[in-house]
N, C-alpha and C. Protein backbone atom coordinates (compact mmCIF):
# COMPACT_ATOMS: atom_id res chain seq x y z
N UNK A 1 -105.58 -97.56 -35.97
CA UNK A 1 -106.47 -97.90 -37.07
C UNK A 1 -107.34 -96.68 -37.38
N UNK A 2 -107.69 -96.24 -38.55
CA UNK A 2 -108.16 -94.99 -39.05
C UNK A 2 -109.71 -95.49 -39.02
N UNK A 3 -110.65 -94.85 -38.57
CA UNK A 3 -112.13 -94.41 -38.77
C UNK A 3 -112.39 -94.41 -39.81
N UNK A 4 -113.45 -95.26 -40.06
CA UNK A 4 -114.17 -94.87 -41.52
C UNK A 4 -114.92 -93.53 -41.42
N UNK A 5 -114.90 -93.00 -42.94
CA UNK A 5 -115.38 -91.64 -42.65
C UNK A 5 -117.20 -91.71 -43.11
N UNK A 6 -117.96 -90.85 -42.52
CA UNK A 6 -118.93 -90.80 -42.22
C UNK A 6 -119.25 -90.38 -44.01
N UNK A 7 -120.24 -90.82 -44.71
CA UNK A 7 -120.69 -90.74 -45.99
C UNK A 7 -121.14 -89.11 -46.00
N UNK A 8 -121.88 -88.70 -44.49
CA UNK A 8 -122.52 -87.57 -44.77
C UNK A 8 -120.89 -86.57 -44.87
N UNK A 9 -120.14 -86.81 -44.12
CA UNK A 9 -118.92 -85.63 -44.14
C UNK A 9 -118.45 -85.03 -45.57
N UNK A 10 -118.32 -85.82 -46.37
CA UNK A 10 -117.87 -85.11 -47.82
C UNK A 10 -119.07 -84.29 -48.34
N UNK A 11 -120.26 -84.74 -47.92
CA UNK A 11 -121.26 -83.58 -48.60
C UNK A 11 -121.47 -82.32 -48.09
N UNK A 12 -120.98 -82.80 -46.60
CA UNK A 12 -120.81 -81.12 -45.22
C UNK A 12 -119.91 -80.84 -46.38
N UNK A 13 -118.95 -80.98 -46.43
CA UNK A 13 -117.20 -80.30 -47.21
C UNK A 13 -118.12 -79.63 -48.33
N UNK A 14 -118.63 -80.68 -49.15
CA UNK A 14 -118.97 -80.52 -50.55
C UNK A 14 -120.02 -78.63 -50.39
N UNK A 15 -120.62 -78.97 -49.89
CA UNK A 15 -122.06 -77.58 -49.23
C UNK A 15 -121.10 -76.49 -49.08
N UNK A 16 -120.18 -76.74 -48.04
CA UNK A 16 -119.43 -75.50 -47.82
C UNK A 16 -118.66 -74.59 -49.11
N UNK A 17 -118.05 -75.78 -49.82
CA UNK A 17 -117.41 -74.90 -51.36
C UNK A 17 -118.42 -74.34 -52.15
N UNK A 18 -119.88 -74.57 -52.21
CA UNK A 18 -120.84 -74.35 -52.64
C UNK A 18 -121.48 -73.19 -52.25
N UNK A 19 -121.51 -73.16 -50.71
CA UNK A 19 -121.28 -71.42 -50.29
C UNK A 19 -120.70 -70.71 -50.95
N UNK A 20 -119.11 -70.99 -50.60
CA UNK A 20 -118.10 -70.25 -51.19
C UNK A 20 -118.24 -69.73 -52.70
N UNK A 21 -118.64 -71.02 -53.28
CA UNK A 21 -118.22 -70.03 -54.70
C UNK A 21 -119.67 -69.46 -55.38
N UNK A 22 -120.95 -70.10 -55.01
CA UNK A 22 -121.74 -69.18 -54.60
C UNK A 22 -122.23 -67.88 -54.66
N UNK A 23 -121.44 -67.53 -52.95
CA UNK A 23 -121.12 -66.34 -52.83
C UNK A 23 -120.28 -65.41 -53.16
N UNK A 24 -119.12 -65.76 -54.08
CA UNK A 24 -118.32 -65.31 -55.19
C UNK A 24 -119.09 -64.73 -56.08
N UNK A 25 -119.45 -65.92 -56.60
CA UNK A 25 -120.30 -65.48 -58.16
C UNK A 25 -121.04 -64.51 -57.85
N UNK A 26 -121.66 -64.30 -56.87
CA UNK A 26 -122.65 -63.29 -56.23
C UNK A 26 -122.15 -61.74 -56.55
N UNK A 27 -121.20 -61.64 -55.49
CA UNK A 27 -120.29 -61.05 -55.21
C UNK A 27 -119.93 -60.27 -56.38
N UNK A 28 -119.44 -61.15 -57.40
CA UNK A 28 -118.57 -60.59 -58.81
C UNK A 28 -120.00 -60.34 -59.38
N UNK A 29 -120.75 -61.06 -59.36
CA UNK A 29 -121.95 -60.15 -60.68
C UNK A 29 -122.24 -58.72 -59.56
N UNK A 30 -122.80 -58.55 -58.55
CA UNK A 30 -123.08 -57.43 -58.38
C UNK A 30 -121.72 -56.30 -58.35
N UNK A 31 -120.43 -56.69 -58.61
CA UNK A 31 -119.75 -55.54 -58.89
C UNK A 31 -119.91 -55.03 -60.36
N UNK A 32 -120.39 -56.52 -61.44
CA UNK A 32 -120.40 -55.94 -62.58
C UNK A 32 -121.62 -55.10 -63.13
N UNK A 33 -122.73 -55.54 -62.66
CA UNK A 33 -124.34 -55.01 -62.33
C UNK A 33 -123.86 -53.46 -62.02
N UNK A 34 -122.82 -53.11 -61.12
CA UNK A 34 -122.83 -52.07 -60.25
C UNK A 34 -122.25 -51.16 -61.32
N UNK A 35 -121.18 -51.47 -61.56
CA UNK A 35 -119.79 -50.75 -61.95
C UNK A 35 -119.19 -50.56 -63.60
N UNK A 36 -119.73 -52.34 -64.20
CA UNK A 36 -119.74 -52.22 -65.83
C UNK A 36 -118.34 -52.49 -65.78
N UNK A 37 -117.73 -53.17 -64.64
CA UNK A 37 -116.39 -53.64 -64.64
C UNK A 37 -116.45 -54.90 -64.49
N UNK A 38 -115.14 -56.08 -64.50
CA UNK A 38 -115.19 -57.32 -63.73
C UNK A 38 -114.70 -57.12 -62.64
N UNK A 39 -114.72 -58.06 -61.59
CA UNK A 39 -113.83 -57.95 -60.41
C UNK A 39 -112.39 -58.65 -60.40
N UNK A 40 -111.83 -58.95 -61.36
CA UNK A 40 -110.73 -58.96 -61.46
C UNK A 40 -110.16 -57.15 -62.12
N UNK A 41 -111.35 -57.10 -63.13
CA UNK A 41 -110.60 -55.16 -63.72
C UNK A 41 -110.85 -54.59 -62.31
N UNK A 42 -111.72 -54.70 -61.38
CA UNK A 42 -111.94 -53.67 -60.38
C UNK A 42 -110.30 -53.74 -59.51
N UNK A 43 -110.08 -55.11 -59.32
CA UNK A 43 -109.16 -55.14 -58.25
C UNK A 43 -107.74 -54.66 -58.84
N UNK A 44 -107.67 -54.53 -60.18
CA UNK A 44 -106.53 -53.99 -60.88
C UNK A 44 -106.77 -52.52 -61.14
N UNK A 45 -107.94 -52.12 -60.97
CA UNK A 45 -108.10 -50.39 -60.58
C UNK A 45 -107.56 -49.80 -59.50
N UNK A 46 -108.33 -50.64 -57.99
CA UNK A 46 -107.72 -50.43 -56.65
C UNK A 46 -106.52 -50.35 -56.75
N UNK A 47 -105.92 -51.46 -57.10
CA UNK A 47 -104.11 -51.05 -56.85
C UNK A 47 -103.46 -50.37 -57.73
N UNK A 48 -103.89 -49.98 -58.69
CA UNK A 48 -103.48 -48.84 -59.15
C UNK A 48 -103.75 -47.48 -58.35
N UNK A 49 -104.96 -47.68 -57.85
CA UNK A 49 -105.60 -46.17 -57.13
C UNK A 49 -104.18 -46.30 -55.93
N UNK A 50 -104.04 -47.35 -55.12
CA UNK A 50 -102.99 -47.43 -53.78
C UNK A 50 -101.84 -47.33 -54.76
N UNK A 51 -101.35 -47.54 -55.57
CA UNK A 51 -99.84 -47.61 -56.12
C UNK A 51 -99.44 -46.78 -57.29
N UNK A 52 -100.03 -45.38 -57.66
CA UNK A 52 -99.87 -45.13 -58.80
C UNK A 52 -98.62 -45.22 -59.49
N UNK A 53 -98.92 -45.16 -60.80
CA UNK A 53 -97.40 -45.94 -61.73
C UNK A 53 -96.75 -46.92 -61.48
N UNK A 54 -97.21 -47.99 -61.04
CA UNK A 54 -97.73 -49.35 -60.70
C UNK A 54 -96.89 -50.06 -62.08
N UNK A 55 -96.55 -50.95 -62.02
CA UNK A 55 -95.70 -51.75 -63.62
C UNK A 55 -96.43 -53.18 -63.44
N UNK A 56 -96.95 -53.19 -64.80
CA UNK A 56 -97.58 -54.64 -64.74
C UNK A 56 -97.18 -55.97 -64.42
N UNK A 57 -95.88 -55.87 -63.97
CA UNK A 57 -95.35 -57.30 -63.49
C UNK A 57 -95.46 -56.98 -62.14
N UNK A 58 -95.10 -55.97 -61.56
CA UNK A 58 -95.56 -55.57 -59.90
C UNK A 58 -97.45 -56.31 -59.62
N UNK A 59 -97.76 -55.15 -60.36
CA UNK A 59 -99.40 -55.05 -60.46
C UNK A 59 -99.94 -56.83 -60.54
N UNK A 60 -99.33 -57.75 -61.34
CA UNK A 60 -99.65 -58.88 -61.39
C UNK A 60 -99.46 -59.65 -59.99
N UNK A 61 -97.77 -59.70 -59.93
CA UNK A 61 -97.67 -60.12 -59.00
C UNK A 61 -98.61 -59.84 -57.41
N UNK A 62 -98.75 -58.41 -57.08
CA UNK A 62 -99.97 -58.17 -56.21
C UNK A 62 -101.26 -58.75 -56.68
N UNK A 63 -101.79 -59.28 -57.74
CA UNK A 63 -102.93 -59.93 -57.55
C UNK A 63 -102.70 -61.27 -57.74
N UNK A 64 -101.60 -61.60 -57.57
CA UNK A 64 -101.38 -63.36 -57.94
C UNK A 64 -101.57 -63.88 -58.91
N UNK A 65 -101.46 -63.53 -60.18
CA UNK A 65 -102.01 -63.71 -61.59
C UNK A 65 -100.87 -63.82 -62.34
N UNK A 66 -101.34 -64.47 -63.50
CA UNK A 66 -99.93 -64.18 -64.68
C UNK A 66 -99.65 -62.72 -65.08
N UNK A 67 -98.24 -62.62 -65.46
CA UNK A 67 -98.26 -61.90 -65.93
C UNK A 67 -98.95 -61.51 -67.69
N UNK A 68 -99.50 -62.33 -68.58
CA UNK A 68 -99.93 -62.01 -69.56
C UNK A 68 -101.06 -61.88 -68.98
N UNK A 69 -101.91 -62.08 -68.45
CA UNK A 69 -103.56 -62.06 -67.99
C UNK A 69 -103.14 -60.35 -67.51
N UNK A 70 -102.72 -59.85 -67.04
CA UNK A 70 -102.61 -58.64 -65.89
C UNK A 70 -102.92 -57.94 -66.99
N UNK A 71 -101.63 -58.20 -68.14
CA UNK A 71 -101.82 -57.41 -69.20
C UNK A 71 -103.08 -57.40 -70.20
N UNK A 72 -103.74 -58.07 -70.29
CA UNK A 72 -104.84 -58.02 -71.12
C UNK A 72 -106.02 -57.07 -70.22
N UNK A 73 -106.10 -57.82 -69.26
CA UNK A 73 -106.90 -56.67 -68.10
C UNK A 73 -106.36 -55.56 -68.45
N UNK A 74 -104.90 -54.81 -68.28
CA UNK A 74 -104.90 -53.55 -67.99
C UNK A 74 -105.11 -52.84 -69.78
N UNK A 75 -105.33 -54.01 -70.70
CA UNK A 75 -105.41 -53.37 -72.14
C UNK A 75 -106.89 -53.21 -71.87
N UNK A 76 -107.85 -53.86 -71.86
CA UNK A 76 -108.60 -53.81 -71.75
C UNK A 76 -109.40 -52.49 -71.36
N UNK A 77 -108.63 -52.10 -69.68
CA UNK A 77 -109.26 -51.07 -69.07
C UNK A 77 -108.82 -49.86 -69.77
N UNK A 78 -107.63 -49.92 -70.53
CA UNK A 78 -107.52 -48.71 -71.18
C UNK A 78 -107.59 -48.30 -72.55
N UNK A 79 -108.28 -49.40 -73.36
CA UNK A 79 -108.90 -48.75 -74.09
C UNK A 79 -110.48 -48.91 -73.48
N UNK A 80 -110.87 -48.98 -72.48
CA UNK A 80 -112.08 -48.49 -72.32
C UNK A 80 -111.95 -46.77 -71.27
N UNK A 81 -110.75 -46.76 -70.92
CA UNK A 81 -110.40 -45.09 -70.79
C UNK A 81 -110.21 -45.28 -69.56
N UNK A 82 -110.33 -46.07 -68.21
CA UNK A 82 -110.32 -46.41 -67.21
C UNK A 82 -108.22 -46.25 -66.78
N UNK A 83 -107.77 -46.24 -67.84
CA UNK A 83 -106.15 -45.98 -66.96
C UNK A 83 -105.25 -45.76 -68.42
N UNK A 84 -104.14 -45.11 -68.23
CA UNK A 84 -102.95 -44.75 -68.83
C UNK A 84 -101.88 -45.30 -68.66
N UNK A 85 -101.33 -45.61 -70.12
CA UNK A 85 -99.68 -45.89 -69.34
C UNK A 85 -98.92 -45.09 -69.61
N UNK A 86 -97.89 -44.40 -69.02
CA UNK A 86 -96.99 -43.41 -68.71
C UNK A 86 -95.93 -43.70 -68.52
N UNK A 87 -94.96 -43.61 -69.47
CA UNK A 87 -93.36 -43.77 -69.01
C UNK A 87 -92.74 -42.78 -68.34
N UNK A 88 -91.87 -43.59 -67.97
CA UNK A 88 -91.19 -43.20 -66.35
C UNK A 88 -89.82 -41.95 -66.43
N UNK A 89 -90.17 -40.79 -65.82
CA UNK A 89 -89.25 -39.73 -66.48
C UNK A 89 -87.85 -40.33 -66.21
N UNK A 90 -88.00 -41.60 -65.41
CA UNK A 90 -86.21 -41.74 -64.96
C UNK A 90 -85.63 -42.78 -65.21
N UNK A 91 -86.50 -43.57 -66.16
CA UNK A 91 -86.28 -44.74 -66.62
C UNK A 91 -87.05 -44.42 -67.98
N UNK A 92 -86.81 -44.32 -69.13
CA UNK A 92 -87.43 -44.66 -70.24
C UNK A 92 -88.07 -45.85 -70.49
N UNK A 93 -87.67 -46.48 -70.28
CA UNK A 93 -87.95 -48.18 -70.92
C UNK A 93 -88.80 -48.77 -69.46
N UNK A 94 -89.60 -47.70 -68.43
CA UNK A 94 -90.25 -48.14 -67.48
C UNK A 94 -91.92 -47.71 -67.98
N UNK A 95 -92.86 -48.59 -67.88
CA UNK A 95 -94.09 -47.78 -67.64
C UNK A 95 -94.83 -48.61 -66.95
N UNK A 96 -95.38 -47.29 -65.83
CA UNK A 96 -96.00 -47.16 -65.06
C UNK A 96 -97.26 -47.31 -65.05
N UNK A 97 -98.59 -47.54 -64.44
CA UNK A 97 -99.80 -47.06 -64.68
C UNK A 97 -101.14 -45.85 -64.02
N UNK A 98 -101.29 -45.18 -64.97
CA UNK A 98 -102.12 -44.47 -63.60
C UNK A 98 -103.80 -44.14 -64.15
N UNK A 99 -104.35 -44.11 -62.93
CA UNK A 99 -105.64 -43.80 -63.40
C UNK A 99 -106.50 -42.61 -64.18
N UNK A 100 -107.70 -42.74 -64.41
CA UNK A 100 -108.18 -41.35 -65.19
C UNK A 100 -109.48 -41.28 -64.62
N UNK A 101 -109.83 -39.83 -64.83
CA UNK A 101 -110.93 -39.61 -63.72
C UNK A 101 -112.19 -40.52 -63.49
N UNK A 102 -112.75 -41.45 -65.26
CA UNK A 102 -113.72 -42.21 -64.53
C UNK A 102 -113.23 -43.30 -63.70
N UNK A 103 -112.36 -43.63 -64.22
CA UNK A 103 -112.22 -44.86 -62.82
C UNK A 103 -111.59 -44.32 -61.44
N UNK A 104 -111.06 -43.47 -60.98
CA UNK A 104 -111.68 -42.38 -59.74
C UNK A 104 -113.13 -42.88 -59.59
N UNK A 105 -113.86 -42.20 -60.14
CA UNK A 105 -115.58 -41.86 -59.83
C UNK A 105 -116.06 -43.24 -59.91
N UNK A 106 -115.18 -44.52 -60.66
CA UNK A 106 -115.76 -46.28 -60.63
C UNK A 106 -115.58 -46.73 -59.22
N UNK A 107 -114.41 -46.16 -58.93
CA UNK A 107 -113.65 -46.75 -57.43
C UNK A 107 -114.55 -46.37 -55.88
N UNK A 108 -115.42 -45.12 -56.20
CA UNK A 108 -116.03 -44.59 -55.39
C UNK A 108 -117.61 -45.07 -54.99
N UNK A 109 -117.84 -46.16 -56.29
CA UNK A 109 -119.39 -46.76 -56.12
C UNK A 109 -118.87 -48.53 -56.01
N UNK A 110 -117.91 -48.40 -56.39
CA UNK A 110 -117.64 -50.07 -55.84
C UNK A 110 -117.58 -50.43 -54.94
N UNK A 111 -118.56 -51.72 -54.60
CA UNK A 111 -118.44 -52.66 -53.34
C UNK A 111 -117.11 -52.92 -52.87
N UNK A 112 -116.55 -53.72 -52.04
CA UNK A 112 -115.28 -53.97 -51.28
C UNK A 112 -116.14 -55.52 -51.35
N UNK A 113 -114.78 -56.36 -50.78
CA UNK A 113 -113.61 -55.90 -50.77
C UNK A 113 -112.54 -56.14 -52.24
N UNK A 114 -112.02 -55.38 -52.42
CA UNK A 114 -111.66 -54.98 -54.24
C UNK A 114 -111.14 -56.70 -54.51
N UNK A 115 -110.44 -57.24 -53.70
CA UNK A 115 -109.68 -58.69 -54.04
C UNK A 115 -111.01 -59.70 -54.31
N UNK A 116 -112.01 -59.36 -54.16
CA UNK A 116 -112.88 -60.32 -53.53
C UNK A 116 -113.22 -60.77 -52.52
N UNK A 117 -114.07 -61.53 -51.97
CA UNK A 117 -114.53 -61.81 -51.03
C UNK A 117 -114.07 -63.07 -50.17
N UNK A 118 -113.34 -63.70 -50.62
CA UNK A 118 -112.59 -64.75 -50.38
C UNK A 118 -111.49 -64.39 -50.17
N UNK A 119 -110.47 -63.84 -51.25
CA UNK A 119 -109.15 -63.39 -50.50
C UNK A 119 -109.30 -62.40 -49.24
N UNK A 120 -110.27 -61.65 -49.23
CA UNK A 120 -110.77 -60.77 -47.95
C UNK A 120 -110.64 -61.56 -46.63
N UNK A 121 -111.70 -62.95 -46.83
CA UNK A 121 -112.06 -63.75 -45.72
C UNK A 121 -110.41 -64.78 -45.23
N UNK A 122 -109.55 -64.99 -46.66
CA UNK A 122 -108.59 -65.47 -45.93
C UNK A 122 -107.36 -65.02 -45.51
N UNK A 123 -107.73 -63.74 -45.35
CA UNK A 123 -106.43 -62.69 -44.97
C UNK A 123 -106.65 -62.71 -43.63
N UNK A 124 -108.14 -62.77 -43.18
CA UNK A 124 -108.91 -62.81 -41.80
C UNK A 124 -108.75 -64.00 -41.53
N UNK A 125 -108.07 -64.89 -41.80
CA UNK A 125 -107.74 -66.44 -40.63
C UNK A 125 -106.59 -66.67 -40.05
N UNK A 126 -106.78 -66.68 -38.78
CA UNK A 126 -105.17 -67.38 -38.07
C UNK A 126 -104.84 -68.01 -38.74
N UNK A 127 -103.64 -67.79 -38.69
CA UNK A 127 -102.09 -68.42 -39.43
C UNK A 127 -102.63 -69.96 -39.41
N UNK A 128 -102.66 -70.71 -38.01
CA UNK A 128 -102.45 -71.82 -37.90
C UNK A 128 -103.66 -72.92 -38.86
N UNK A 129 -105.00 -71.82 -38.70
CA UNK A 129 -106.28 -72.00 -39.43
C UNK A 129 -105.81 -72.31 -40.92
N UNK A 130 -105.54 -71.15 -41.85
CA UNK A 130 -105.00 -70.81 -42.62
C UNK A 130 -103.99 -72.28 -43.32
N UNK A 131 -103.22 -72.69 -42.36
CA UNK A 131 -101.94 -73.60 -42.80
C UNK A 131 -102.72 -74.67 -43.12
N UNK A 132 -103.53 -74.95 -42.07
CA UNK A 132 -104.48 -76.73 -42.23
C UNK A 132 -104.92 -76.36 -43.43
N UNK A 133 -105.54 -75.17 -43.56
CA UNK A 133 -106.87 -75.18 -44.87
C UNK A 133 -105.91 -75.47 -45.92
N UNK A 134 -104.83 -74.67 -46.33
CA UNK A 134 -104.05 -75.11 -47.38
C UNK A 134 -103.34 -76.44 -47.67
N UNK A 135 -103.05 -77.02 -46.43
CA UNK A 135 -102.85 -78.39 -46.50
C UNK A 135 -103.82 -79.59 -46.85
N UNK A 136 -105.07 -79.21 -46.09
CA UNK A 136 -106.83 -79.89 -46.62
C UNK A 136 -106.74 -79.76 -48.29
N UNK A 137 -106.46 -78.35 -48.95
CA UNK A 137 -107.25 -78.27 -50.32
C UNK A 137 -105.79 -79.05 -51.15
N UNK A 138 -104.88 -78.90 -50.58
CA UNK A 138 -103.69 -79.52 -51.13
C UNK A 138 -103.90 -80.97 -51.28
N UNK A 139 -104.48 -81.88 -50.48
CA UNK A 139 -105.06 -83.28 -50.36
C UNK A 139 -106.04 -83.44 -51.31
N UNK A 140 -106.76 -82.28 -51.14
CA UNK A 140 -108.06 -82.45 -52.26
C UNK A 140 -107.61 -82.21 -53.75
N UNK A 141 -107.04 -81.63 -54.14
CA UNK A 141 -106.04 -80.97 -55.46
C UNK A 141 -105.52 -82.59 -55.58
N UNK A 142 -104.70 -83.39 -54.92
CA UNK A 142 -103.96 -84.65 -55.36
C UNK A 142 -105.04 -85.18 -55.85
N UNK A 143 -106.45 -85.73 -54.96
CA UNK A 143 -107.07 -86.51 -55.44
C UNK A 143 -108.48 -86.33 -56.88
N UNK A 144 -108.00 -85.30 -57.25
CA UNK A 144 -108.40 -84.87 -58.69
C UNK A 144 -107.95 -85.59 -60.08
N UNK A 145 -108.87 -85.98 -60.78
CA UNK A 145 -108.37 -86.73 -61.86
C UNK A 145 -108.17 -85.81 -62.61
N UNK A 146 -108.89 -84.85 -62.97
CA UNK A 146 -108.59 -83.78 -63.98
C UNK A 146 -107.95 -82.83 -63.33
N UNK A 147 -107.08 -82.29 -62.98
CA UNK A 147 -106.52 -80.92 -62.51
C UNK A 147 -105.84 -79.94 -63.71
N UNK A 148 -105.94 -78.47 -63.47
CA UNK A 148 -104.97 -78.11 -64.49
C UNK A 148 -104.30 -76.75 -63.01
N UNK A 149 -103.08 -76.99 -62.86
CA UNK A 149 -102.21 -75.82 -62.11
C UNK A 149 -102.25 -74.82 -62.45
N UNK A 150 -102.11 -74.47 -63.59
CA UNK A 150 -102.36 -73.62 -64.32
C UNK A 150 -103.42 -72.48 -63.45
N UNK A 151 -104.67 -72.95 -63.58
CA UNK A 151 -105.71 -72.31 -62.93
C UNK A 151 -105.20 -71.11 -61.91
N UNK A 152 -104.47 -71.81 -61.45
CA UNK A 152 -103.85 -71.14 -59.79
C UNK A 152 -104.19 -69.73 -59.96
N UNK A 153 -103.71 -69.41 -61.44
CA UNK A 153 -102.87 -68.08 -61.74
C UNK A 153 -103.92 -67.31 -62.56
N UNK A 154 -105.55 -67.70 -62.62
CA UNK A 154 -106.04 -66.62 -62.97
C UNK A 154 -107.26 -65.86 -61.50
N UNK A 155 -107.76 -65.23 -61.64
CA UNK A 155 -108.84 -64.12 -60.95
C UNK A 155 -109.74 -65.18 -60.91
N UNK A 156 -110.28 -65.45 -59.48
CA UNK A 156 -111.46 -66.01 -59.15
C UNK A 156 -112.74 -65.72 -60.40
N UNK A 157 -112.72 -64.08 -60.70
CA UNK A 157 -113.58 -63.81 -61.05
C UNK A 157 -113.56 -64.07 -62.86
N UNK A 158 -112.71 -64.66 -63.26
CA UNK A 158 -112.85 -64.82 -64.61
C UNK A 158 -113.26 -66.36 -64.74
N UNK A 159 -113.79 -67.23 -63.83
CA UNK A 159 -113.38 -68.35 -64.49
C UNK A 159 -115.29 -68.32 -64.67
């Protein structure tokens, strides 16, 4: 026979996401305060800085995002001068992306960690930790009247 659950437990749960996103929002305004970037453009700088000539369906896929969102970010950053696209001497019909010196000199005053602070913290959990939590928010996701999946697929930091 299952335990009734304690009234106070969903508001422990409830407090904790309240940290979390919180300390997100935190997080993302002082990169933009800092930098005059978002932290979704920051984290699409970084991997460009680790991957130069980087292709926006790669580049997406490394941040877990759609691919049309990646692309508006990376339009974005370049017409604000922050990156180039460059086709590929060995592929024509490839382009690559690479950076330009201010976003060099952006990358060098930005906070960490570039993904955010959350994907940071759950790269740092045992596997087994890790599996429950996704199975917990997976329970919580069913019992949503409004959900949209969708969501999945943009940057913490845009919503």
């Amino acid at each position: 026979m299952t335990q009734p659950v304690s009234p106070q437990l969903p508001l422990d749960v409830l407090k904790k996401f309240r940290v979390i996103f919180g300390s997100m929002r935190v997080h993302f305004r002082q990169i933009e305060e800092r930098c005059g970037v978002t932290g979704s453009q920051l984290w699409v700088l970084r991997e460009v800085a680790h991957r130069p000539g980087i292709g926006v369906s790669e580049l997406a896929e490394r941040l877990s995002i759609h691919q049309s969102t990646c692309s508006q970010l990376v339009e974005k950053l370049a017409m604000r001068g922050y990156l180039t696209k460059e086709r590929s001497r060995e592929d024509q019909r490839r382009v690559g992306l690479v950076l330009q010196p201010e976003a060099v000199r952006l990358l060098k005053k930005a906070p960490g960690p570039a993904q955010g602070i959350l994907p940071g913290a759950l790269s740092e959990l045992p596997e087994e930790v890790l599996s429950e939590l996704n199975g917990g928010l997976a329970a919580v996701i069913t019992q949503l009247e409004l959900r949209n999946e969708h969501l999945a697929n943009r940057h913490l930091a845009d919503f």
